[in-house]
C-alpha atoms as a PDB file:
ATOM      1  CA  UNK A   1      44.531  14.600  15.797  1.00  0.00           C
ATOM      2  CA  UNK A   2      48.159  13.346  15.154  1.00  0.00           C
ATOM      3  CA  UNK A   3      51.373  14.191  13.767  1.00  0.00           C
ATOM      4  CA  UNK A   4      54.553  12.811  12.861  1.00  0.00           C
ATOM      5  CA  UNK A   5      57.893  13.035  15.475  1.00  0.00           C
ATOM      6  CA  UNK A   6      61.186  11.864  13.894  1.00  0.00           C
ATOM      7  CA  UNK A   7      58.975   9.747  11.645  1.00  0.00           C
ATOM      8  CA  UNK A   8      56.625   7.913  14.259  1.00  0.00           C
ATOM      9  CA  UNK A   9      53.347   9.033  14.254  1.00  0.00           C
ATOM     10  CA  UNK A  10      51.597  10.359  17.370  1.00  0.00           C
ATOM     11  CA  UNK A  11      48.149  10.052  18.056  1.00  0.00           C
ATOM     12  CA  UNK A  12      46.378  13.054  20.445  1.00  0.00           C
ATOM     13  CA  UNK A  13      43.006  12.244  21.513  1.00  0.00           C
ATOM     14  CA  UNK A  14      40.121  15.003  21.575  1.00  0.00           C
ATOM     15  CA  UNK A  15      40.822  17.415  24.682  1.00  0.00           C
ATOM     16  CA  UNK A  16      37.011  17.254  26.160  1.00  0.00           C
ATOM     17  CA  UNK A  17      38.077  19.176  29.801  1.00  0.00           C
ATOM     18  CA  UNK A  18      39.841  22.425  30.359  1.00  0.00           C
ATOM     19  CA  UNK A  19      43.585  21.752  31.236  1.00  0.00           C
ATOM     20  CA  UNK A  20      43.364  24.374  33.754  1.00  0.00           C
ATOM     21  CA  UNK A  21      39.837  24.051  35.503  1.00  0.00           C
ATOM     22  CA  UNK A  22      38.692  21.008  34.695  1.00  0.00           C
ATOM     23  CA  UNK A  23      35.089  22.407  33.427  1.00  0.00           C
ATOM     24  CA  UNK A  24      33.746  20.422  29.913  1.00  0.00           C
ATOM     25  CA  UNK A  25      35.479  22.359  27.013  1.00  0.00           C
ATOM     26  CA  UNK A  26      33.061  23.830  24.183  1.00  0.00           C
ATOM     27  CA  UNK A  27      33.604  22.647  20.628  1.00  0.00           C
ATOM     28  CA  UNK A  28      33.482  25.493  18.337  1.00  0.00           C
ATOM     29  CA  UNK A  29      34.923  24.759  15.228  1.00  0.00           C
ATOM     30  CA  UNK A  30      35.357  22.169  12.790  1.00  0.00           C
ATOM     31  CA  UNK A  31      37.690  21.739   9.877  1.00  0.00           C
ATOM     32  CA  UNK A  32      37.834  19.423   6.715  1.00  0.00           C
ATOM     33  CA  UNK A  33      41.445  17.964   6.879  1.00  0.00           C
ATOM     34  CA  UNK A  34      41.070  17.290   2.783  1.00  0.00           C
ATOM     35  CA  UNK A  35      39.399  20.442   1.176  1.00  0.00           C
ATOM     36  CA  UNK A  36      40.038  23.186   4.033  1.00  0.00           C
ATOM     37  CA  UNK A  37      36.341  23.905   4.593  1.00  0.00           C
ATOM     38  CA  UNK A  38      35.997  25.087   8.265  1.00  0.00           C
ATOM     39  CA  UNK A  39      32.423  25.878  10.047  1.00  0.00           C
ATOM     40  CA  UNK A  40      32.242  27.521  13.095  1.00  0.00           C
ATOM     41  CA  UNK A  41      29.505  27.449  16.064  1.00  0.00           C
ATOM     42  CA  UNK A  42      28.938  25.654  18.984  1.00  0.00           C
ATOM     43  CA  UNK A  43      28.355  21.489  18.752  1.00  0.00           C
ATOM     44  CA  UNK A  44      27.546  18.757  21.166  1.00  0.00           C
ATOM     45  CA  UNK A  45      29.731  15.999  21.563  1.00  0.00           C
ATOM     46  CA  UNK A  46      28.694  12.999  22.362  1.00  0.00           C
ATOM     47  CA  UNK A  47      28.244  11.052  25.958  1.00  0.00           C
ATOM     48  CA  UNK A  48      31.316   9.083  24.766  1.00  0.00           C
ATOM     49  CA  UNK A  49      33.566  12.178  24.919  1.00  0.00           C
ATOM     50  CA  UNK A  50      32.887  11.812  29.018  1.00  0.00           C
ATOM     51  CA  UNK A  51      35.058   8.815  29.307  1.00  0.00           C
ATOM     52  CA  UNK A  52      37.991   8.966  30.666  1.00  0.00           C
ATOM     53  CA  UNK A  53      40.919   7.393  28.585  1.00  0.00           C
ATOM     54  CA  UNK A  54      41.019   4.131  31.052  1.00  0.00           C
ATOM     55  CA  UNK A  55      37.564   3.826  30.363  1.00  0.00           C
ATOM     56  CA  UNK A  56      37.682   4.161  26.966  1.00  0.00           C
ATOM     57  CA  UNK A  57      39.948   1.107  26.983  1.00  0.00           C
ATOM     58  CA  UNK A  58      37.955  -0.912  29.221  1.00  0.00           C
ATOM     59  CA  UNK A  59      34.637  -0.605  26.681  1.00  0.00           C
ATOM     60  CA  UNK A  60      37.280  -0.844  23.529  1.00  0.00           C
ATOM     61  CA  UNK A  61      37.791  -4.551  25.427  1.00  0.00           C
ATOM     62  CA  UNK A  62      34.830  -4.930  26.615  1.00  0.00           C
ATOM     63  CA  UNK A  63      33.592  -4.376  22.963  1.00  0.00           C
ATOM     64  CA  UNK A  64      36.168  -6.747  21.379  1.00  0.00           C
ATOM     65  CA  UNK A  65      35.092  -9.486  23.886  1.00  0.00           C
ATOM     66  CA  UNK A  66      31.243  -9.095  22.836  1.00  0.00           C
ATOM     67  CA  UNK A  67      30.523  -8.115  26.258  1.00  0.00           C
ATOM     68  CA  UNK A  68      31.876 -11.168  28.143  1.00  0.00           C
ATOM     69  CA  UNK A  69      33.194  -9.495  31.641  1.00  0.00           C
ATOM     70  CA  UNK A  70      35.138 -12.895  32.043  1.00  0.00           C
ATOM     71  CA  UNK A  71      37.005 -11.971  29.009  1.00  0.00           C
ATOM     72  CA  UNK A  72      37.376  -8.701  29.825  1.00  0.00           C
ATOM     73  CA  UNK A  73      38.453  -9.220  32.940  1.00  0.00           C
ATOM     74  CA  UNK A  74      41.130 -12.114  32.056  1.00  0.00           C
ATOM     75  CA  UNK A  75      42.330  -9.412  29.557  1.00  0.00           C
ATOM     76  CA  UNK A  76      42.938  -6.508  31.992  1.00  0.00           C
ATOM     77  CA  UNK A  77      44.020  -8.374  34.637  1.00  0.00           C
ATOM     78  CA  UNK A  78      41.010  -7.342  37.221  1.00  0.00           C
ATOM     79  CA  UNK A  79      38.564  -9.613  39.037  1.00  0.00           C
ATOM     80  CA  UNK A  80      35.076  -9.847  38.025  1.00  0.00           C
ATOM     81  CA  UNK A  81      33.343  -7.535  40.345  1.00  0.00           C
ATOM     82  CA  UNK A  82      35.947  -4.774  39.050  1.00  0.00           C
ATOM     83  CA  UNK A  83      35.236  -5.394  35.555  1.00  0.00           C
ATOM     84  CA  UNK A  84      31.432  -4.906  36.577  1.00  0.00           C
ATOM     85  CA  UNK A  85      32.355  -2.024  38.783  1.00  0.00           C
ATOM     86  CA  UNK A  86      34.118  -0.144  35.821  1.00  0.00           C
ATOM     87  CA  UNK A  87      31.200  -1.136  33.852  1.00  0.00           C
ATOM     88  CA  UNK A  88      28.715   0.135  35.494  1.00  0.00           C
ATOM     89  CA  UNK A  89      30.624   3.701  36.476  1.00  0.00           C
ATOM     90  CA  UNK A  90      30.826   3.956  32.542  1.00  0.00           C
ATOM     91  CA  UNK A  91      27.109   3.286  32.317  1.00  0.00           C
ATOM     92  CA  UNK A  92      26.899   6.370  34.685  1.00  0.00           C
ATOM     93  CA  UNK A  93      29.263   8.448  32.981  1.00  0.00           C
ATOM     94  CA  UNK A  94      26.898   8.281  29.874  1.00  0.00           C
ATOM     95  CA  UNK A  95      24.053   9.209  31.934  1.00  0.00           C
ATOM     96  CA  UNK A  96      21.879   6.361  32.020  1.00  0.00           C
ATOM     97  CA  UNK A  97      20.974   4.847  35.987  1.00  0.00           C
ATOM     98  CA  UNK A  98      22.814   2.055  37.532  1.00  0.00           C
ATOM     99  CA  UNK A  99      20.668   0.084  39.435  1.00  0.00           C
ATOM    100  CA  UNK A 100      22.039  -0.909  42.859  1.00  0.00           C
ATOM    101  CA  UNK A 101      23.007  -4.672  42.926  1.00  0.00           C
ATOM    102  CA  UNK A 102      22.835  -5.869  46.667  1.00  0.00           C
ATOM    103  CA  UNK A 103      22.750  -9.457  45.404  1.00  0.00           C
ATOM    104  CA  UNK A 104      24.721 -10.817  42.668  1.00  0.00           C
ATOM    105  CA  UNK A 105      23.107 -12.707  39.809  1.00  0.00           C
ATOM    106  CA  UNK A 106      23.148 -16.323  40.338  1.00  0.00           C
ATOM    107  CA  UNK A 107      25.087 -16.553  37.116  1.00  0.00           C
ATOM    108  CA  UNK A 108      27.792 -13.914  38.118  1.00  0.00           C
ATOM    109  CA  UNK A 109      28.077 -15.855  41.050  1.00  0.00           C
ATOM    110  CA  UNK A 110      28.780 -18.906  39.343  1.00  0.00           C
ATOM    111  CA  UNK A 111      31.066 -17.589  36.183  1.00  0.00           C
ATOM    112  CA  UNK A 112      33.428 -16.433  39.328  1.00  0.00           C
ATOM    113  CA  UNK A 113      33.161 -19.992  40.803  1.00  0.00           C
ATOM    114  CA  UNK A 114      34.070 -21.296  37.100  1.00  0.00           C
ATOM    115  CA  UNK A 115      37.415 -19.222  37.540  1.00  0.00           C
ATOM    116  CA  UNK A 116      38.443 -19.889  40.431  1.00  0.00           C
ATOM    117  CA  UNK A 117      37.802 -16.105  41.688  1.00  0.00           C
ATOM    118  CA  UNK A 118      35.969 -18.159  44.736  1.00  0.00           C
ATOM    119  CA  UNK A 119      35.436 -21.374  46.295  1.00  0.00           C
ATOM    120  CA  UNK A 120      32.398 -23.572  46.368  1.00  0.00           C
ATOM    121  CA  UNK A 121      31.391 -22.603  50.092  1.00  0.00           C
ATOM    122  CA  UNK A 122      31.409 -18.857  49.000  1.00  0.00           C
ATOM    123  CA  UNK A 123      29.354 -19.601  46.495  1.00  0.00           C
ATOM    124  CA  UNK A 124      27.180 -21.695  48.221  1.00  0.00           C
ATOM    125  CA  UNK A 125      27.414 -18.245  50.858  1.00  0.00           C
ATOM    126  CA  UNK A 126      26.366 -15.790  48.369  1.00  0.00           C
ATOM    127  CA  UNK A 127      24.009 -17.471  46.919  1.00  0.00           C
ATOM    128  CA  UNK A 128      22.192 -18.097  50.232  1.00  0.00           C
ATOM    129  CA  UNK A 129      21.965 -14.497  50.784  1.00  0.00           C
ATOM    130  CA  UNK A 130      25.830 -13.795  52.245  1.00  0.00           C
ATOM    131  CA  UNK A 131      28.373 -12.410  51.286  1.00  0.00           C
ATOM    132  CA  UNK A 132      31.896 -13.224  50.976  1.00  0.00           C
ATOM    133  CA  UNK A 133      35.148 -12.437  52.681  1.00  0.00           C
ATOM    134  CA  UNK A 134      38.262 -12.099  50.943  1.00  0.00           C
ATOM    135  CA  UNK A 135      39.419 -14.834  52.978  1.00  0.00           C
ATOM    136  CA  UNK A 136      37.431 -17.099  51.291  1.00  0.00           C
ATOM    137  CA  UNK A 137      38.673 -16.501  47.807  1.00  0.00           C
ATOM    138  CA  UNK A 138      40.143 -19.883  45.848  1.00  0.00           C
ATOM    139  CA  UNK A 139      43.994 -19.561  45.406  1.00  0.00           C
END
């Protein structure tokens, strides 16, 4: 929805949670802006209607990047293993199973060696099997 305020036009996004308890809100009716044709009833929205509006942005990003977290990340000013965090929470919000990562990928581990999110003997740590300190991060 939007509307216009002293000539600037304001943009309001679909309310998907109740203002007051915070419980999903049902959709129940849905008008044609053009014609005026309105039905009524009860419809599903989709898994996207979960996000929240920062994560909304982050796949918006995420999306114009191709899926490159190092883009992402350089974008939104987060380290890499935020960018996955966020990620992977909106993976959960739309209902699909995260699968625990103990162990990062040899490549993720490397991509945050390539920017200079960690030094070569963290890296060499990780991929050994440890895990790194914040210490040990490459200024």
């Amino acid at each position: 929805m939007s509307f216009k305020i002293f000539g600037e036009v304001i943009k309001i996004s679909l309310v998907t949670k109740c203002p007051y308890c915070g419980h999903k809100m049902d959709v129940t009716a849905l008008k044609c802006p053009v014609c005026g044709t309105g039905i009524t009833g009860k419809f599903e929205l989709d898994e996207f209607f979960n996000l929240s509006e920062e994560q909304t942005k982050f796949v918006k990003v995420f999306l114009k990047h191709k899926g490159n977290l190092s883009e992402v990340q350089k974008e939104l000013d987060i380290s890499y293993p935020t960018a996955r965090n966020r990620l992977n929470e909106i993976v959960k919000t739309l209902g699909y199973d995260v699968e625990d990562e103990e162990k990062e990928s040899e490549k993720d581990v490397l991509e945050r060696l390539k920017n200079g999110e960690i030094d070569v003997s963290s890296a060499i740590s990780i991929l050994k099997g440890g895990k790194t300190d914040e210490g040990s991060k490459k200024i």
